[in-house]
C-alpha atoms as a PDB file:
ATOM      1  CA  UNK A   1       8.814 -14.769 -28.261  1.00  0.00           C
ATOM      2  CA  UNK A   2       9.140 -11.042 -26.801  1.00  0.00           C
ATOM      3  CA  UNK A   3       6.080  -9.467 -25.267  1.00  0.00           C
ATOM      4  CA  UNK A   4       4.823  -6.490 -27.216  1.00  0.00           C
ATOM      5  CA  UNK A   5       4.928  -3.156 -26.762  1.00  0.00           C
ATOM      6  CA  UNK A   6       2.648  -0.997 -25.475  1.00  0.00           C
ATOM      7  CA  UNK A   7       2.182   0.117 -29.523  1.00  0.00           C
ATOM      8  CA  UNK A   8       1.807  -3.275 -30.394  1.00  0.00           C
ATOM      9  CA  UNK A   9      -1.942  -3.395 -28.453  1.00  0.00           C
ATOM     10  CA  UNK A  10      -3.051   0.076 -31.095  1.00  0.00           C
ATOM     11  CA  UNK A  11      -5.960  -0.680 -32.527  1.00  0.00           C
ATOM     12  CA  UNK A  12      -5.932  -1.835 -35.829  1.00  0.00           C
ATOM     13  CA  UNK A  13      -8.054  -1.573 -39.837  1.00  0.00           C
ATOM     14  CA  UNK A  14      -8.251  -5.323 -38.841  1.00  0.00           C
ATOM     15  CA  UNK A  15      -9.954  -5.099 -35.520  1.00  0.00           C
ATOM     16  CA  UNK A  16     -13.093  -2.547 -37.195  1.00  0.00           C
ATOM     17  CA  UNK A  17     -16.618  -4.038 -37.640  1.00  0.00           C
ATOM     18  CA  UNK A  18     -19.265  -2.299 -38.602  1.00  0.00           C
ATOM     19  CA  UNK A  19     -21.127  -4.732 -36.042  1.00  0.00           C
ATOM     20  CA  UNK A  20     -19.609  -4.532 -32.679  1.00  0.00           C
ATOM     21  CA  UNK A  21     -18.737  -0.228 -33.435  1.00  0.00           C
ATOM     22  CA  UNK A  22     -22.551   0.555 -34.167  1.00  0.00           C
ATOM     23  CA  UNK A  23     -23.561  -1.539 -30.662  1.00  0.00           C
ATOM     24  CA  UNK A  24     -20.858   0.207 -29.314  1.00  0.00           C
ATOM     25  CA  UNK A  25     -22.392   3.651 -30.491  1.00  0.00           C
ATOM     26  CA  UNK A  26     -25.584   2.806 -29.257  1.00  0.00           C
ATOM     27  CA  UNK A  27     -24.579   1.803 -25.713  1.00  0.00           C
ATOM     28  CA  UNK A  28     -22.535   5.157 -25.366  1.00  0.00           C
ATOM     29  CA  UNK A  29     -25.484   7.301 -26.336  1.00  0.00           C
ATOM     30  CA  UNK A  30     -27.455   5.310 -23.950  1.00  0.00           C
ATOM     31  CA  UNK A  31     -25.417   6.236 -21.061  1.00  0.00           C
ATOM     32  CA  UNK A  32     -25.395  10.088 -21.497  1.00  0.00           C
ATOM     33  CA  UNK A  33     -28.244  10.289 -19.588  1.00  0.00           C
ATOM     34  CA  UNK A  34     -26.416   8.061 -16.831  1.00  0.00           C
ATOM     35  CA  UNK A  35     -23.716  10.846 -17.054  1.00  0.00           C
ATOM     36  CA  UNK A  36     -25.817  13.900 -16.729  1.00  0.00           C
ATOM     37  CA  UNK A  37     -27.921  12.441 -13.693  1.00  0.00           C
ATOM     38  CA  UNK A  38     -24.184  11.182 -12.484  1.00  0.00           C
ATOM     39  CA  UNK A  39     -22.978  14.572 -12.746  1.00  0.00           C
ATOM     40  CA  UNK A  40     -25.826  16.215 -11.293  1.00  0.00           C
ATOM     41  CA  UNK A  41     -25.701  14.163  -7.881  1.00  0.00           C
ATOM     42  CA  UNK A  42     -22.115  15.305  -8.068  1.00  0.00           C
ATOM     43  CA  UNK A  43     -22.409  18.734  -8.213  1.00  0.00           C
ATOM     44  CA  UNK A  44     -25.010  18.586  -5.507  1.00  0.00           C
ATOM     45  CA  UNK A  45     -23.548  16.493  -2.999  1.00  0.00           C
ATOM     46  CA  UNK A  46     -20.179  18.512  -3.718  1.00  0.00           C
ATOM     47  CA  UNK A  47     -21.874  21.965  -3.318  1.00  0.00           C
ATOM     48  CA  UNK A  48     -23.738  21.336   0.072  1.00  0.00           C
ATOM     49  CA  UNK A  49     -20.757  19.695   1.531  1.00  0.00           C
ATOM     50  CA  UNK A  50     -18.166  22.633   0.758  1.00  0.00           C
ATOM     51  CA  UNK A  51     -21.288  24.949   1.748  1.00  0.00           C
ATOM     52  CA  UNK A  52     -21.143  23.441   5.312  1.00  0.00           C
ATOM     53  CA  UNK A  53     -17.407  23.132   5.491  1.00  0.00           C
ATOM     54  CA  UNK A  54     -16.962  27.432   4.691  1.00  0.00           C
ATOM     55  CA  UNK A  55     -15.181  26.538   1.331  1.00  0.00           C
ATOM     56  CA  UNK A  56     -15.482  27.649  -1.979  1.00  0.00           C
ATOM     57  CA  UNK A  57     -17.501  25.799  -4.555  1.00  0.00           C
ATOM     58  CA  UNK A  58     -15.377  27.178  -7.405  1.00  0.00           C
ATOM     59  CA  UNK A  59     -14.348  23.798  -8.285  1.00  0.00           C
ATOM     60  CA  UNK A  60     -17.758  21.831  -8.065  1.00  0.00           C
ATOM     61  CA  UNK A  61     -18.960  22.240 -11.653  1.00  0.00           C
ATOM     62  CA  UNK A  62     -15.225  20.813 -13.044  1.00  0.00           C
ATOM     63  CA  UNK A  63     -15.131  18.097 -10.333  1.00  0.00           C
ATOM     64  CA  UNK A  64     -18.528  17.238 -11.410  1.00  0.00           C
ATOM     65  CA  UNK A  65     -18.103  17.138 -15.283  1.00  0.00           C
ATOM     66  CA  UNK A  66     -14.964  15.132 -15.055  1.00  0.00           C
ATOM     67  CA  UNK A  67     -16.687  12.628 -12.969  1.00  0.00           C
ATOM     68  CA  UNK A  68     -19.580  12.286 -14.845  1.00  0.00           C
ATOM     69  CA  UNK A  69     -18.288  12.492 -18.272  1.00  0.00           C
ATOM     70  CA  UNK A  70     -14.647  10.742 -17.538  1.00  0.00           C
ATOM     71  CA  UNK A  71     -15.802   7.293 -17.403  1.00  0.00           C
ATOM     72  CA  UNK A  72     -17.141   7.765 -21.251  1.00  0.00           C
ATOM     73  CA  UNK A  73     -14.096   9.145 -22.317  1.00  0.00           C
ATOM     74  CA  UNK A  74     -11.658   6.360 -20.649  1.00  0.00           C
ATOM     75  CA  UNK A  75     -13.785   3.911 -22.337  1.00  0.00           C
ATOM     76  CA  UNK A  76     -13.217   5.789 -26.080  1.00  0.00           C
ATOM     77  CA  UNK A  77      -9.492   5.757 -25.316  1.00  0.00           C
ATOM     78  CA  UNK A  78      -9.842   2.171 -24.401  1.00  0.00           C
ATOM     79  CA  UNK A  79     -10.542   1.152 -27.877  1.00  0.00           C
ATOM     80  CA  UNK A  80      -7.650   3.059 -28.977  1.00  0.00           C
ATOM     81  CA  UNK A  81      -4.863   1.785 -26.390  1.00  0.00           C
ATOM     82  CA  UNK A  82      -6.623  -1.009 -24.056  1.00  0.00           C
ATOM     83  CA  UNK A  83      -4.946  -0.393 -21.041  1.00  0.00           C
ATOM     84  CA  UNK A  84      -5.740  -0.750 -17.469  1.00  0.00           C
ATOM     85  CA  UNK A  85      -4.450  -4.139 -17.393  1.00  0.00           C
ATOM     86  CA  UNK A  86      -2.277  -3.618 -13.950  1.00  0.00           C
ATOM     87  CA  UNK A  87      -5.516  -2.264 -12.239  1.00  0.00           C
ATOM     88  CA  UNK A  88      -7.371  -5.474 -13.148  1.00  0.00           C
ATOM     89  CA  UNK A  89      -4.635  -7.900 -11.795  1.00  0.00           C
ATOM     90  CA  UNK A  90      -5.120  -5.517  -8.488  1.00  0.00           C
ATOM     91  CA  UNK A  91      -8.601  -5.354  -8.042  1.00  0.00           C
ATOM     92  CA  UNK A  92      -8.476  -9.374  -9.358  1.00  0.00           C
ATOM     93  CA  UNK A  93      -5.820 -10.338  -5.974  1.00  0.00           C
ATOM     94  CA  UNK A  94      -3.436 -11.628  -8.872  1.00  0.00           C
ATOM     95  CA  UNK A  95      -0.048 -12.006  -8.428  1.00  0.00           C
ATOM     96  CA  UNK A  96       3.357 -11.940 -10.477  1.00  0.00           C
ATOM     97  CA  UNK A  97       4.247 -15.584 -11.813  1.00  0.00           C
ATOM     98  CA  UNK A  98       7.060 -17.910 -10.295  1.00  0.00           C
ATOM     99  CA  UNK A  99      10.203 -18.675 -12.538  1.00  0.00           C
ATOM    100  CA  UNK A 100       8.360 -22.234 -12.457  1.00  0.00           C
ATOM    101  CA  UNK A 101       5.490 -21.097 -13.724  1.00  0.00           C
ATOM    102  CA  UNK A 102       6.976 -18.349 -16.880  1.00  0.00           C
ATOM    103  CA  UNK A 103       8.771 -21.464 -17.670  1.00  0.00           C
ATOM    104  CA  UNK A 104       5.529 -23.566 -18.134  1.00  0.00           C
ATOM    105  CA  UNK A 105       4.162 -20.572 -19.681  1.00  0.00           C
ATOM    106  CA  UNK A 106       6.438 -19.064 -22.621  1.00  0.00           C
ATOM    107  CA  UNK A 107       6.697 -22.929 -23.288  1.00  0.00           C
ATOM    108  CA  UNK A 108       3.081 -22.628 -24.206  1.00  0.00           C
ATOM    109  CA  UNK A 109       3.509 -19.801 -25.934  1.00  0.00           C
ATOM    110  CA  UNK A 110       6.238 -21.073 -28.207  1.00  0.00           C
ATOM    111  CA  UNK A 111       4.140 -24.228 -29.186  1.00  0.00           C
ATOM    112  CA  UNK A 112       1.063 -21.777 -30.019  1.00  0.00           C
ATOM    113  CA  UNK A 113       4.074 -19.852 -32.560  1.00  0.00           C
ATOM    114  CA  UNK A 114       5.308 -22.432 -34.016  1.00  0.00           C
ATOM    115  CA  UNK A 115       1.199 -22.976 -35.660  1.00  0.00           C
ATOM    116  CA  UNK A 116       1.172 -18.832 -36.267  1.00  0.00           C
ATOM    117  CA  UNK A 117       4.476 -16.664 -35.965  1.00  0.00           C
ATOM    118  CA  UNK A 118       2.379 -13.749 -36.580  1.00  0.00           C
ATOM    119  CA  UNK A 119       0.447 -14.428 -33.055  1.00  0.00           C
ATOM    120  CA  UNK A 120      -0.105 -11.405 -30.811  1.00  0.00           C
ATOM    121  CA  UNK A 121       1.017 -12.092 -27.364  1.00  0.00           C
ATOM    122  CA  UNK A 122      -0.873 -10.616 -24.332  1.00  0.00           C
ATOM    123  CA  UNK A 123       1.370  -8.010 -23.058  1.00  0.00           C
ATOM    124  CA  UNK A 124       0.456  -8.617 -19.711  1.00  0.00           C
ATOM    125  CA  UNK A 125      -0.061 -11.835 -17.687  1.00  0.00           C
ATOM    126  CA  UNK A 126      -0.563 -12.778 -14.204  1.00  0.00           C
ATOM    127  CA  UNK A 127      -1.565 -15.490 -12.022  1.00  0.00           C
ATOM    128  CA  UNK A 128      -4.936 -15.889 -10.046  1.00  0.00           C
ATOM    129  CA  UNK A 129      -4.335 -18.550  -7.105  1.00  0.00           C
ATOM    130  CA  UNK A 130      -7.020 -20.709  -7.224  1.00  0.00           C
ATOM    131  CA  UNK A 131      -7.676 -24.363  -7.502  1.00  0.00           C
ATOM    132  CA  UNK A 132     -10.147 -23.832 -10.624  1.00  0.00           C
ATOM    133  CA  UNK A 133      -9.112 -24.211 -14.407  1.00  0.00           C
ATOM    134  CA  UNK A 134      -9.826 -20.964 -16.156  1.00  0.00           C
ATOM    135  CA  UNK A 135      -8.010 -17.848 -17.941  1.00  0.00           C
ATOM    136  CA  UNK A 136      -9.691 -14.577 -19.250  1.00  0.00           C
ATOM    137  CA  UNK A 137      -8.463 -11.374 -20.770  1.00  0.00           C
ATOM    138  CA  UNK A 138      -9.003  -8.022 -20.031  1.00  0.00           C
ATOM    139  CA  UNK A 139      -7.642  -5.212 -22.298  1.00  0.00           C
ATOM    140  CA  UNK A 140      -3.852  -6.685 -22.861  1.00  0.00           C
ATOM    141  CA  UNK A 141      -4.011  -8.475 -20.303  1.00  0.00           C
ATOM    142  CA  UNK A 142      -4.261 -12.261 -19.620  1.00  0.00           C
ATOM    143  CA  UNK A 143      -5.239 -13.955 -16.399  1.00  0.00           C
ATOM    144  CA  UNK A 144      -4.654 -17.612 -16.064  1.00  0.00           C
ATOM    145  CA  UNK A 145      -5.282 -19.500 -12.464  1.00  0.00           C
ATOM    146  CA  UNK A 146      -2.955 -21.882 -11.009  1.00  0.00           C
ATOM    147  CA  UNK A 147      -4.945 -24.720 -11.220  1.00  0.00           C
ATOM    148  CA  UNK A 148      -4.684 -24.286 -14.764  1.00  0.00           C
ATOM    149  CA  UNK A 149      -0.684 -24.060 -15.215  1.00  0.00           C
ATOM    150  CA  UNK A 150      -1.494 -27.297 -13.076  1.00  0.00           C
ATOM    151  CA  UNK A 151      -2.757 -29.027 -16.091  1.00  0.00           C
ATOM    152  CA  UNK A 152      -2.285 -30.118 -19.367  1.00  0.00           C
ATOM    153  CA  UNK A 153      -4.884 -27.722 -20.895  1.00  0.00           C
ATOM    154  CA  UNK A 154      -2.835 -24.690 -20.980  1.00  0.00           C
ATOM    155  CA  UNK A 155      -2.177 -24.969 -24.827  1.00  0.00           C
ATOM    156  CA  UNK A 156      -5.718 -24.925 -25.659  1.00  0.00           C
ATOM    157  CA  UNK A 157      -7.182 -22.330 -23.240  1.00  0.00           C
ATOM    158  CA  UNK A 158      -4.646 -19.780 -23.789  1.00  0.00           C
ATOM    159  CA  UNK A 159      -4.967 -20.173 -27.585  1.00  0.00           C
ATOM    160  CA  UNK A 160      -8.866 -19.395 -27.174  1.00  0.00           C
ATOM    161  CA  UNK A 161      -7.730 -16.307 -24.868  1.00  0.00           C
ATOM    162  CA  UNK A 162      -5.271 -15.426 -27.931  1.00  0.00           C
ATOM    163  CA  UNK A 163      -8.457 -15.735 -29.669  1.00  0.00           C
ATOM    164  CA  UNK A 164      -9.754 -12.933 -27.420  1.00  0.00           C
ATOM    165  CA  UNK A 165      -6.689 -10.896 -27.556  1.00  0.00           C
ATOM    166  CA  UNK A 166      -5.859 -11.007 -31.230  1.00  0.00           C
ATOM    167  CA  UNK A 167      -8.573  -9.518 -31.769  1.00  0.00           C
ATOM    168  CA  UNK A 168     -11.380  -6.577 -30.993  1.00  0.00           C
ATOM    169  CA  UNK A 169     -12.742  -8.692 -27.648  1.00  0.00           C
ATOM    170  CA  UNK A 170      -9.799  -7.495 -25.124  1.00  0.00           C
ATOM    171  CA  UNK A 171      -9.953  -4.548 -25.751  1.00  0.00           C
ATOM    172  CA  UNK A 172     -13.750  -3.599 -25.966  1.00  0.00           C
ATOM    173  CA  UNK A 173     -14.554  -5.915 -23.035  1.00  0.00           C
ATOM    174  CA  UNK A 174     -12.545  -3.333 -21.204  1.00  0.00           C
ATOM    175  CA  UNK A 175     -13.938  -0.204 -22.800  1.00  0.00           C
ATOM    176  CA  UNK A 176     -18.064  -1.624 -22.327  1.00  0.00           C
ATOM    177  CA  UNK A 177     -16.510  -2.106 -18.542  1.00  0.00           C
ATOM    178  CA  UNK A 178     -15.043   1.802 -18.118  1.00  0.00           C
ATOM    179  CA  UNK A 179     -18.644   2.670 -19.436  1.00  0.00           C
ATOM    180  CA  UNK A 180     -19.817   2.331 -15.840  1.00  0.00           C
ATOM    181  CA  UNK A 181     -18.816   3.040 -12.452  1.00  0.00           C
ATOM    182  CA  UNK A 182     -19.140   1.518  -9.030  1.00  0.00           C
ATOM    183  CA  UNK A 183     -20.622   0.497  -6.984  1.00  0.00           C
ATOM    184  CA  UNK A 184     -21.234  -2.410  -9.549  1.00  0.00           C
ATOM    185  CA  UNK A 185     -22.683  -4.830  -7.312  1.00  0.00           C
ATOM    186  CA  UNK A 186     -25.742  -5.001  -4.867  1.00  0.00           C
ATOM    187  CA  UNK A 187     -27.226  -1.300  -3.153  1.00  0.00           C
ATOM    188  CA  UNK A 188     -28.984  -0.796   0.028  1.00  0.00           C
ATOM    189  CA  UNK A 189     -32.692  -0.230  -0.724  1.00  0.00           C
ATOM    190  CA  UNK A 190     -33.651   3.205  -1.092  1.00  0.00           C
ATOM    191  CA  UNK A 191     -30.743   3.722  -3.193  1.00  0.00           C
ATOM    192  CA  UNK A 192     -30.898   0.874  -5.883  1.00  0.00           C
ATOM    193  CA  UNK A 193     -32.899   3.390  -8.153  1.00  0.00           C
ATOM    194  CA  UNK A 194     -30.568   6.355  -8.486  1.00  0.00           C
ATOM    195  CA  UNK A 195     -27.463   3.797  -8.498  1.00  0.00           C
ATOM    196  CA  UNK A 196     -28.666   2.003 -11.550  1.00  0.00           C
ATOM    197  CA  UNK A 197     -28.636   5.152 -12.899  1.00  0.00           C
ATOM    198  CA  UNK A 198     -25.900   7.499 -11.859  1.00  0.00           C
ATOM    199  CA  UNK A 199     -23.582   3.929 -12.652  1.00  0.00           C
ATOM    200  CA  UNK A 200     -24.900   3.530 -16.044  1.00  0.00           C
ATOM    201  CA  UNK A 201     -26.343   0.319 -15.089  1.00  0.00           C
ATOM    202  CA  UNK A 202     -29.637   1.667 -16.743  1.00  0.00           C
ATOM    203  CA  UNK A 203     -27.566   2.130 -19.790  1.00  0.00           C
ATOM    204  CA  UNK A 204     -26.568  -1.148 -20.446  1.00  0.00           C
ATOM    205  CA  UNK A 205     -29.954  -2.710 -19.702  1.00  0.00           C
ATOM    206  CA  UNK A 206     -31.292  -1.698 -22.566  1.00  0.00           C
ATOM    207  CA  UNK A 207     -28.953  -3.535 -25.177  1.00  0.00           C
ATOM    208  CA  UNK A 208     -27.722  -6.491 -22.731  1.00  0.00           C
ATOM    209  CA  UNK A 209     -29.686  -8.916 -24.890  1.00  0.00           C
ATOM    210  CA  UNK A 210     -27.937  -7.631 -28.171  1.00  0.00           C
ATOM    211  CA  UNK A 211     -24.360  -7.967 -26.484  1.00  0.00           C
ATOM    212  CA  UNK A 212     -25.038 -11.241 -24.776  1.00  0.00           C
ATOM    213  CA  UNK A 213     -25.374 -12.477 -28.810  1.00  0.00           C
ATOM    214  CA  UNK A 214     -22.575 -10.698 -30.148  1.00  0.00           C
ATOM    215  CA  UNK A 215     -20.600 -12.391 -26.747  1.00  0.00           C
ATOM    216  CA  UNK A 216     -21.882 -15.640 -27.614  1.00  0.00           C
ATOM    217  CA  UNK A 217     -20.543 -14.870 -31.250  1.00  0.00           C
ATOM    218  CA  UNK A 218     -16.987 -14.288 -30.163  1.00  0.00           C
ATOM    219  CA  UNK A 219     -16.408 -17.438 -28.034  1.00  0.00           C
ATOM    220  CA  UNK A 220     -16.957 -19.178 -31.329  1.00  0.00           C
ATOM    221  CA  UNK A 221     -14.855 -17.209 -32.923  1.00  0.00           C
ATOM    222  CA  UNK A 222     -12.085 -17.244 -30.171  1.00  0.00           C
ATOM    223  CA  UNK A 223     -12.869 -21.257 -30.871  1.00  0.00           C
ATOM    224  CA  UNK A 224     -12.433 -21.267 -34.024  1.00  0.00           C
ATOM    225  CA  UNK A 225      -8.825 -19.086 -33.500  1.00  0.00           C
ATOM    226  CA  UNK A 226      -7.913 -21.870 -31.284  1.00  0.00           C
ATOM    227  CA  UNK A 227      -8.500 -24.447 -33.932  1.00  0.00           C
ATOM    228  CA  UNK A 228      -6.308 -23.072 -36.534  1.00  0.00           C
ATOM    229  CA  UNK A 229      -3.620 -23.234 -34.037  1.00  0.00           C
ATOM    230  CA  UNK A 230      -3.546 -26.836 -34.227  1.00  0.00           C
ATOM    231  CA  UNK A 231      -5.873 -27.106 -30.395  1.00  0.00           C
ATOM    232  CA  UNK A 232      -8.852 -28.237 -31.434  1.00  0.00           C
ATOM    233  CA  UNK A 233      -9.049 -31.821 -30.140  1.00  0.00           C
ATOM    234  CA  UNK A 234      -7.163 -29.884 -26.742  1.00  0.00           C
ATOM    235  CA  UNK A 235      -9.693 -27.383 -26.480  1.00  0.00           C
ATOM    236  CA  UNK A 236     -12.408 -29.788 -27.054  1.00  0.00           C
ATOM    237  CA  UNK A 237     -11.143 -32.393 -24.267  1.00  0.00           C
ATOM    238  CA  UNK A 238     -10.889 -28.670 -22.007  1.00  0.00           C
ATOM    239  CA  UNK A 239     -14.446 -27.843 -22.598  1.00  0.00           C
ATOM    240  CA  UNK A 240     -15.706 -31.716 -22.155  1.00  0.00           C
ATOM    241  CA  UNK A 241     -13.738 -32.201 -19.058  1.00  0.00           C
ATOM    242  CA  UNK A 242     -13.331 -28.998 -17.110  1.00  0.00           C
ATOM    243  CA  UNK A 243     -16.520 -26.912 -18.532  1.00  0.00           C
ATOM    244  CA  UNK A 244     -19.462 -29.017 -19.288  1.00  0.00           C
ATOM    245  CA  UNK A 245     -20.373 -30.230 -16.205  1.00  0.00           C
ATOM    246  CA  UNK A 246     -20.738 -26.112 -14.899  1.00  0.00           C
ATOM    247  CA  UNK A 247     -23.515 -25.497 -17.805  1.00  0.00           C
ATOM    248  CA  UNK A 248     -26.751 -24.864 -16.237  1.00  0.00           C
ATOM    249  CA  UNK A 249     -30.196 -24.287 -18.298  1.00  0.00           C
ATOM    250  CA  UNK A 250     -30.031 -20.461 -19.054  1.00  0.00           C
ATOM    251  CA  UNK A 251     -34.217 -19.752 -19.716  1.00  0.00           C
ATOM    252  CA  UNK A 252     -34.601 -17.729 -22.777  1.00  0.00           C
ATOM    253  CA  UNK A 253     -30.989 -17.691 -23.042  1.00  0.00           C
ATOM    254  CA  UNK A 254     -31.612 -15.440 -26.393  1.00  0.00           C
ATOM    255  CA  UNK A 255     -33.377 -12.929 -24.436  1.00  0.00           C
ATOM    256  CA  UNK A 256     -30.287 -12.549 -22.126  1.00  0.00           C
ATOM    257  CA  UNK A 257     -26.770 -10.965 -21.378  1.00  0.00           C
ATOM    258  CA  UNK A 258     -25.277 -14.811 -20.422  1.00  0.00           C
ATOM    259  CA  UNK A 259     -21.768 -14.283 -22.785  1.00  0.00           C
ATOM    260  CA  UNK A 260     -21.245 -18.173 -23.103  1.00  0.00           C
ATOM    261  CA  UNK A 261     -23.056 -20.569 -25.824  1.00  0.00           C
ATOM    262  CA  UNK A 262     -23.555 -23.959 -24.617  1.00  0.00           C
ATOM    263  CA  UNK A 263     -20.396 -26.049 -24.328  1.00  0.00           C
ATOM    264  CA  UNK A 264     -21.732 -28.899 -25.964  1.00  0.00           C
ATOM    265  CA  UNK A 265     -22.123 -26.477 -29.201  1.00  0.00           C
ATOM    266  CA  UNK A 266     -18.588 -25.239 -28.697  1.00  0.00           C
ATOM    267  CA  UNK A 267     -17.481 -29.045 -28.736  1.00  0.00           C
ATOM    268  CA  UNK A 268     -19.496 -30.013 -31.738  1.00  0.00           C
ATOM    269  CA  UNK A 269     -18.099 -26.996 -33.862  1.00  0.00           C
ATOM    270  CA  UNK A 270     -14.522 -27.997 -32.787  1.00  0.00           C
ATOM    271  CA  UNK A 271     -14.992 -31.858 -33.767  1.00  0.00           C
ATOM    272  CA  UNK A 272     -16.273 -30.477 -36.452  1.00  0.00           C
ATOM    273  CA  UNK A 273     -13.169 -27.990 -37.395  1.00  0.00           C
ATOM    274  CA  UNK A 274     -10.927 -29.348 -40.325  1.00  0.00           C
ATOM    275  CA  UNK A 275      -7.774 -30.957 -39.212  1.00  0.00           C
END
């Protein structure tokens, strides 16, 4: 099979819920306060700094809006044309595969085709080195790490990635993503305040719990994709062997973000799919 175009990844009638589109509306509004205070810090730190240096500030207020604002408007165009795949194989340390490996690979690929011609591949893929089995997707892209092409669970997980990427998930895991800006991770105190909200952390807090369902959701669903492509006993030996023993007790799981369902659930629905 060919990898798609770059058209291939536009989003579809198909890919439209009413669900995932109204959270989606509701965690943009939330962040245009993120934006404005973003911008605002901007414009300030901008201004003083040209101040001091003798320079003009005529371009503070169109720095400022573009950095403030820009991240919301990547995301949008995310959902129309998920890109940004290369950047996440960067920032990820992932590399190009071997010929060995693309063998292994499109060999997977044609056994998943074989259940559904129609499949979309990822248009992207790349290799993570390291010893653990696991793949994700980001936009149309698909990350898979060696230790899985090591294995003979590559069928299964990459049809539950499929899953991911023949649908709405790549693409709006990447544009909820854009929404926010870095730092992502840990800030000196004295600054964690105005970072969760200049980053739009403060955004996404408020709806976490609501997207940690819908996530939950759409790893059945990605599942269930997996299933009709002839994997489920694979997928089910994956997620009994490789993933159940990482579960840990998640308290008031419903209350949180945590994007996984039990494994033991995911099992039980796949012994459960029809042949």
């Amino acid at each position: 099979m060919s990898t798609p175009r770059t058209g291939a990844y536009l989003i579809s009638k198909e890919e439209l819920a009413p669900g995932w589109l109204m959270l989606y509306a509701i965690t943009l509004v939330l962040q245009l306060p993120c934006a404005f205070v973003r911008g605002m810090l901007t414009y300030s730190i901008l201004w003083v700094g040209l101040k001091i240096l003798g320079q003009t500030t005529s371009p503070v207020n169109t720095i400022a809006l573009v950095l403030a604002y820009g991240p919301l408007v990547l995301s949008l165009a995310t959902l129309i044309l998920p890109l940004g795949g290369w950047w996440w194989q960067q920032q990820m340390g992932g590399r190009t595969p071997s010929e060995r490996e693309r063998l292994i690979y499109e060999d997977a690929i044609a056994q998943l085709g074989q259940a559904n011609p129609g499949l979309r591949e990822p248009r992207r893929w790349f290799v993570l080195d390291a010893e653990d089995v696991n793949a994700s997707v980001y936009a149309d892209t698909l990350m898979v790490t060696r230790g899985l092409l090591e294995t003979g669970y590559l069928e299964p997980v990459i049809a539950h990635e499929l899953g991911h990427l023949n649908s709405s998930d790549g693409r709006l895991a990447a544009a909820i993503h854009r929404l926010t800006t870095p730092p992502r991770g840990e800030v000196h105190r004295g600054l964690k305040t105005i970072a969760f909200i200049a980053t739009g952390a403060a955004g996404m807090w408020p709806v976490r719990t609501m997207w940690g369902v819908y996530w939950r959701a759409r790893e059945h669903h990605a599942d269930h994709y997996a299933a009709n492509l002839g994997q489920a006993a694979g997928l089910s030996e994956f997620l009994d062997t490789c993933a159940l023993q990482n579960d840990i007790p998640v308290p008031f799981v419903w209350l949180t973000e945590h994007s996984h369902p039990p494994t033991e659930h995911r099992i039980d629905r796949l012994y459960h799919h029809p042949a």
